[in-house]
PDB file of N, CA and C in Angstrom:
ATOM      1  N   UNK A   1       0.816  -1.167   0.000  1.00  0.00           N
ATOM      2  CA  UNK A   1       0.000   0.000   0.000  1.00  0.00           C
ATOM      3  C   UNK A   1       0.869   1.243   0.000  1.00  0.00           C
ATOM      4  N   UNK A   2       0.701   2.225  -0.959  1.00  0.00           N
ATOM      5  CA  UNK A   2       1.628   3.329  -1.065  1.00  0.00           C
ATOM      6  C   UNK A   2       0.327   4.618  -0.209  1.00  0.00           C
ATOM      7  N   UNK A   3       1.131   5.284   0.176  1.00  0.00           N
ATOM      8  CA  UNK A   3      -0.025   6.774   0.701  1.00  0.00           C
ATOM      9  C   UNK A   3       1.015   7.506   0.632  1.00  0.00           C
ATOM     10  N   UNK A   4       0.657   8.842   0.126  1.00  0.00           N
ATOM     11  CA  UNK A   4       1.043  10.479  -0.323  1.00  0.00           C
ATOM     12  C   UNK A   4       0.365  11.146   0.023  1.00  0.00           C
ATOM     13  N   UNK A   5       1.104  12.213   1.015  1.00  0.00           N
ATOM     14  CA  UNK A   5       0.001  13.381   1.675  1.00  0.00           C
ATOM     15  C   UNK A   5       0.893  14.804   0.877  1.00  0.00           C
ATOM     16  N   UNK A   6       0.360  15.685   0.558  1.00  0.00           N
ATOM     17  CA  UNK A   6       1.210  16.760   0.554  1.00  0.00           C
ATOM     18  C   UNK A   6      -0.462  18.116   0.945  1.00  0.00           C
ATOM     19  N   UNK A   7      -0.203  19.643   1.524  1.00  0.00           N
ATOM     20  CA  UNK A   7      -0.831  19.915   1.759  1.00  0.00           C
ATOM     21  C   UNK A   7      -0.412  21.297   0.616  1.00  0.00           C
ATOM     22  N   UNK A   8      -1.915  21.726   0.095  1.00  0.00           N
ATOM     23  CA  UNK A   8      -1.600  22.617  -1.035  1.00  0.00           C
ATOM     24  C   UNK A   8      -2.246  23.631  -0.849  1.00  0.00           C
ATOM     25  N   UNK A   9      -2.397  25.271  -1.142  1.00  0.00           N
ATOM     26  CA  UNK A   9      -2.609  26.181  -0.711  1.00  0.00           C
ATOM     27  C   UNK A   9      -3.338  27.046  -1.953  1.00  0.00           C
ATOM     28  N   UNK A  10      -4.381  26.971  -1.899  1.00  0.00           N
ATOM     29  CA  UNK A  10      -4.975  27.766  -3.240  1.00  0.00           C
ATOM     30  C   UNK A  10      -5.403  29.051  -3.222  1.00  0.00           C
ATOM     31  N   UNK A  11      -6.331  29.335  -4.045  1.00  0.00           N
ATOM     32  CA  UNK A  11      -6.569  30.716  -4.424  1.00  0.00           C
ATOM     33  C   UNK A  11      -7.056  31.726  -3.278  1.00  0.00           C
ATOM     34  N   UNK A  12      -7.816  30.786  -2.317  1.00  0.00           N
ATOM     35  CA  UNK A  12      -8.834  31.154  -1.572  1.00  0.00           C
ATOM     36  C   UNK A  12      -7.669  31.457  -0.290  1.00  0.00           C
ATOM     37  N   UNK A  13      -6.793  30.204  -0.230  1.00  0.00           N
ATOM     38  CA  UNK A  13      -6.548  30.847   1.165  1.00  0.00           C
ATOM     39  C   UNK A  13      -6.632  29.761   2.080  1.00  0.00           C
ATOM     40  N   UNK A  14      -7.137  28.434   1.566  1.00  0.00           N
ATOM     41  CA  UNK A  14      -8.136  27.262   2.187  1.00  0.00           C
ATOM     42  C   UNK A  14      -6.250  25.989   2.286  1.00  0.00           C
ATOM     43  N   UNK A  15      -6.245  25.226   3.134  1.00  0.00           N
ATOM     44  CA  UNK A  15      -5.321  24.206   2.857  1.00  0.00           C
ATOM     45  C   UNK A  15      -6.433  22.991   2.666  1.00  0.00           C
ATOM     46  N   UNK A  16      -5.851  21.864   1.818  1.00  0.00           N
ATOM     47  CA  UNK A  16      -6.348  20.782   1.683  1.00  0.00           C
ATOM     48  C   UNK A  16      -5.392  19.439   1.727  1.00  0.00           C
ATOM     49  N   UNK A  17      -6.136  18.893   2.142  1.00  0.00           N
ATOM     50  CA  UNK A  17      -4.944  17.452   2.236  1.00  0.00           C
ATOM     51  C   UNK A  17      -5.139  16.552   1.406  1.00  0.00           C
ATOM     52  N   UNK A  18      -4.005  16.217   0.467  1.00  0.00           N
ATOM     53  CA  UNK A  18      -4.093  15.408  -0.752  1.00  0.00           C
ATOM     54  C   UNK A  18      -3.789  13.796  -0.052  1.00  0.00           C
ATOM     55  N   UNK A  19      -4.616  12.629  -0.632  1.00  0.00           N
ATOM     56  CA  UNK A  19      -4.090  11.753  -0.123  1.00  0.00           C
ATOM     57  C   UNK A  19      -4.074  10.476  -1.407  1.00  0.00           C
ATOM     58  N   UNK A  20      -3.551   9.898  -1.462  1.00  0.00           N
ATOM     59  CA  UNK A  20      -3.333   8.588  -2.589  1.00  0.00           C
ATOM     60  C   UNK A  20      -3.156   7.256  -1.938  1.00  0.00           C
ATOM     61  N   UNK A  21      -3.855   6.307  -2.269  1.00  0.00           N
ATOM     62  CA  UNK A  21      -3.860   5.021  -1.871  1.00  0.00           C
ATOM     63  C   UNK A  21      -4.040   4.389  -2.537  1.00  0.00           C
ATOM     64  N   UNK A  22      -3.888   2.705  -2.584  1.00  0.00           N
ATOM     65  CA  UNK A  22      -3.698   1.651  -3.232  1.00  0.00           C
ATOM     66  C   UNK A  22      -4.031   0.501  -2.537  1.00  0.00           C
ATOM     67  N   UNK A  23      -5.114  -0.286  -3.355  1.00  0.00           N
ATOM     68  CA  UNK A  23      -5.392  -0.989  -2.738  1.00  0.00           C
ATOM     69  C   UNK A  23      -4.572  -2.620  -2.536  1.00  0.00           C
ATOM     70  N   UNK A  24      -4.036  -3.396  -1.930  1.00  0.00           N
ATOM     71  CA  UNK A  24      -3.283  -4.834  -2.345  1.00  0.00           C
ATOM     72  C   UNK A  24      -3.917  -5.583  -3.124  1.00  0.00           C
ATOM     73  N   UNK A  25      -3.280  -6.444  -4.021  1.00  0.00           N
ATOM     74  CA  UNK A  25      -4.200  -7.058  -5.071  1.00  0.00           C
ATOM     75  C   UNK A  25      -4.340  -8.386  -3.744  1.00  0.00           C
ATOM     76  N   UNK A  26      -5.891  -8.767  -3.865  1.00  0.00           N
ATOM     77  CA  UNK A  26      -6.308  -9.683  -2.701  1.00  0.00           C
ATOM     78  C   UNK A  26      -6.886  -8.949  -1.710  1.00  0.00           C
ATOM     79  N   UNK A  27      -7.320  -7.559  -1.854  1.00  0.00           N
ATOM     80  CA  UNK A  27      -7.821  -6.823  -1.008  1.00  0.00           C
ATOM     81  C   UNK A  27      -9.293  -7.169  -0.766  1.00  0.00           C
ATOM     82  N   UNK A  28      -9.446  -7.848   0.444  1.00  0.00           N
ATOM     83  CA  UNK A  28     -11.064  -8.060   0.482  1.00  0.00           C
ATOM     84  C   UNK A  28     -12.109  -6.655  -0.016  1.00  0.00           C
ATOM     85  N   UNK A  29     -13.171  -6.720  -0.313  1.00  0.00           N
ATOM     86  CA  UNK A  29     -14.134  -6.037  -0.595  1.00  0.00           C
ATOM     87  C   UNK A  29     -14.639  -5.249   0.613  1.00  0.00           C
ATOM     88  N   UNK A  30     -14.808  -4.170   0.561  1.00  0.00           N
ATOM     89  CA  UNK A  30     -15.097  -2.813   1.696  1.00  0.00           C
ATOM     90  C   UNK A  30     -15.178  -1.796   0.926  1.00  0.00           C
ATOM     91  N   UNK A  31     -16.465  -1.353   1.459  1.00  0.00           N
ATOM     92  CA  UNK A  31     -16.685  -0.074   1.540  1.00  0.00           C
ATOM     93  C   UNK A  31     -15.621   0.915   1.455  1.00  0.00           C
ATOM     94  N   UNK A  32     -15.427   2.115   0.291  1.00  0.00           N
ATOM     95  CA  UNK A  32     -14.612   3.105   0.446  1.00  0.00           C
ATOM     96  C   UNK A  32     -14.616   4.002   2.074  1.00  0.00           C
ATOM     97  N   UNK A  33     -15.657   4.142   2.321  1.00  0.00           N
ATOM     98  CA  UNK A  33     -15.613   5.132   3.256  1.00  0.00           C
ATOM     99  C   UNK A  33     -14.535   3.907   4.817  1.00  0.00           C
ATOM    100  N   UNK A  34     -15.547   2.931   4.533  1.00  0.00           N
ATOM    101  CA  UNK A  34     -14.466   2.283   5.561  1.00  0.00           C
ATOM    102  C   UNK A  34     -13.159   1.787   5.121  1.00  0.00           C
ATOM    103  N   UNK A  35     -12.679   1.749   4.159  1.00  0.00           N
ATOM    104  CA  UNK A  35     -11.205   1.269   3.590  1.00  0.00           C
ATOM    105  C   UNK A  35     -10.080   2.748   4.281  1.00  0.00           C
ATOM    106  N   UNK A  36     -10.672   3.707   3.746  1.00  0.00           N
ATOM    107  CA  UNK A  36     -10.245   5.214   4.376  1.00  0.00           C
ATOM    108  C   UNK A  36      -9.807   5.759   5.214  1.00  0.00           C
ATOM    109  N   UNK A  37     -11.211   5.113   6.412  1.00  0.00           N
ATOM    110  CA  UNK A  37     -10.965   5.009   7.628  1.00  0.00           C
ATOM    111  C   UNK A  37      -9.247   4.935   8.380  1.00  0.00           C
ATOM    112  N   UNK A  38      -9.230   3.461   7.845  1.00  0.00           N
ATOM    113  CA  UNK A  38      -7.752   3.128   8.026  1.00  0.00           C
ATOM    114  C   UNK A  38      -6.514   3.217   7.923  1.00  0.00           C
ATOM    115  N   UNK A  39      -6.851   4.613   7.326  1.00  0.00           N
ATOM    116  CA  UNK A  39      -5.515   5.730   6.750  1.00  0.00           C
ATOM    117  C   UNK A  39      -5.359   6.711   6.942  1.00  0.00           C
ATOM    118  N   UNK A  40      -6.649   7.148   6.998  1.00  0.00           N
ATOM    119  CA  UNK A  40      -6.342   8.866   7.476  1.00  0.00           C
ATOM    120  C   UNK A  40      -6.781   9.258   9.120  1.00  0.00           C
ATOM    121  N   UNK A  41      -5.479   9.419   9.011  1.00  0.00           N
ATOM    122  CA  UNK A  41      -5.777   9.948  10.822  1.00  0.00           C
ATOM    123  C   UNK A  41      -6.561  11.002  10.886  1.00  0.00           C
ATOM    124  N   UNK A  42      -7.241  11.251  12.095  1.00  0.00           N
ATOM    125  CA  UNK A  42      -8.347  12.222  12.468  1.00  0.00           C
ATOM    126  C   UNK A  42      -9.602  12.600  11.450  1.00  0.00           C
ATOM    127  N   UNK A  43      -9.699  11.189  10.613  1.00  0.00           N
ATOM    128  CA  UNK A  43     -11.137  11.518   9.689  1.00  0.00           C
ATOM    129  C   UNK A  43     -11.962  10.292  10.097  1.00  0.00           C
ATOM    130  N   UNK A  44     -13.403  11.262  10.617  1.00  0.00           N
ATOM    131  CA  UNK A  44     -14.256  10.575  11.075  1.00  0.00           C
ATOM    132  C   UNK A  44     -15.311   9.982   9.594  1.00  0.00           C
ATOM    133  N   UNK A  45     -15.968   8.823   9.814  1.00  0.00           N
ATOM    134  CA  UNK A  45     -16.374   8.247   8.796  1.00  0.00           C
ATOM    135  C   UNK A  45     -17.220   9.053   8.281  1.00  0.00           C
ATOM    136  N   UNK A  46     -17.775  10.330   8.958  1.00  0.00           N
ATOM    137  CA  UNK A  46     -18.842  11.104   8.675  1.00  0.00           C
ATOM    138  C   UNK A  46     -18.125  12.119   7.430  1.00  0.00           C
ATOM    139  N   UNK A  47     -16.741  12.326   7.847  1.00  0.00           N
ATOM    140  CA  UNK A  47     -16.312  13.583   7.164  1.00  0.00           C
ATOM    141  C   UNK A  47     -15.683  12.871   5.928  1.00  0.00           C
ATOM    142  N   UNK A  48     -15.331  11.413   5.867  1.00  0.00           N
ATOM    143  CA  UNK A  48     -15.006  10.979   4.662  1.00  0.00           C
ATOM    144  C   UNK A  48     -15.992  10.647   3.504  1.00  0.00           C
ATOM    145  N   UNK A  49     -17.722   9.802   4.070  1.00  0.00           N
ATOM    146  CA  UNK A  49     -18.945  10.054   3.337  1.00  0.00           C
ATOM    147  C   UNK A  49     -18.854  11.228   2.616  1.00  0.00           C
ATOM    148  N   UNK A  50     -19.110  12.912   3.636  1.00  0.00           N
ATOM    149  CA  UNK A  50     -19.401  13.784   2.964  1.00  0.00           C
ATOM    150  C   UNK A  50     -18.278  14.378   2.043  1.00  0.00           C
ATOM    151  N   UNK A  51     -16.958  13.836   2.336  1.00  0.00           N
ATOM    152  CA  UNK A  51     -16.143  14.293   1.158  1.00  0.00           C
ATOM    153  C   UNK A  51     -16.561  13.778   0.245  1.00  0.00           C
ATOM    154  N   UNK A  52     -16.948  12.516  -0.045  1.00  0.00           N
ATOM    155  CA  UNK A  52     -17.514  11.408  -1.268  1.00  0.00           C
ATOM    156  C   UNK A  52     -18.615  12.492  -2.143  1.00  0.00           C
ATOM    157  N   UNK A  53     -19.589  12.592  -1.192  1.00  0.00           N
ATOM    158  CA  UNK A  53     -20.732  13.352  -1.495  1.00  0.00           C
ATOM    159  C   UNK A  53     -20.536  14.761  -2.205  1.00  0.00           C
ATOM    160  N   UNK A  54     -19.447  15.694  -1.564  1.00  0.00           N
ATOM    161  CA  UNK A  54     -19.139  16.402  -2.262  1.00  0.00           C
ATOM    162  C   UNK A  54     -17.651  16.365  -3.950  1.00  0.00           C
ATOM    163  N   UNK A  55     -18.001  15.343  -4.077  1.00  0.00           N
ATOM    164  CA  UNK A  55     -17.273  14.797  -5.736  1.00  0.00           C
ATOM    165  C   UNK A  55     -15.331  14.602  -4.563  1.00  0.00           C
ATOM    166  N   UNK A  56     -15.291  14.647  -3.968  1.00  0.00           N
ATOM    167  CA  UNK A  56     -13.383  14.944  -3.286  1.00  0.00           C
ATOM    168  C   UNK A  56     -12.764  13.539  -3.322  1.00  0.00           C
ATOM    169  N   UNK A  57     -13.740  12.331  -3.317  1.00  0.00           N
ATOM    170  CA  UNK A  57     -12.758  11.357  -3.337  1.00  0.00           C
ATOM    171  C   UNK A  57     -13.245  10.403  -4.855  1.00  0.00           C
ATOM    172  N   UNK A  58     -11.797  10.228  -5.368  1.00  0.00           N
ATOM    173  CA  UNK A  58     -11.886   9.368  -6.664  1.00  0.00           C
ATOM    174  C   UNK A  58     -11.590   8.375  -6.293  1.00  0.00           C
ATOM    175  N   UNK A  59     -11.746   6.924  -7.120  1.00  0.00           N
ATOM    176  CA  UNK A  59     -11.774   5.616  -7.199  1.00  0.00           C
ATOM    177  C   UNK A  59     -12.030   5.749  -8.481  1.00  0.00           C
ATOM    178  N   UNK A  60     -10.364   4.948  -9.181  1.00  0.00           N
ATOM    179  CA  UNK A  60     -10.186   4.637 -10.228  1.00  0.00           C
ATOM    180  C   UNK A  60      -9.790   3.180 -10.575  1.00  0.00           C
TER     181      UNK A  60
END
């Protein structure tokens, strides 16, 4: 599993935290929001849903 954080600073003024993950080939089946869970420190399952909800997390 690879993860990349870098924090980037835009127009507004706002920081955001970039994150990249990978799943192991043999990775049981789970839920994004709970796969997530398990990586990002201090994100509650609530705030990773509504990132979903607002378009912020891809799955490619």
């Amino acid at each position: 599993m690879s993860n990349q954080e870098e924090i980037i600073n835009d127009e507004n003024d706002e920081l955001y935290e970039h994150y990249h993950f990978v799943a192991s080939k043999g990775q049981e089946p789970l839920r994004v929001d709970k796969f997530l869970m398990n990586f990002v420190e201090n994100a509650t399952r609530n705030k990773i849903q509504q990132a979903a909800k607002d378009g912020n997390v891809f799955v490619i």
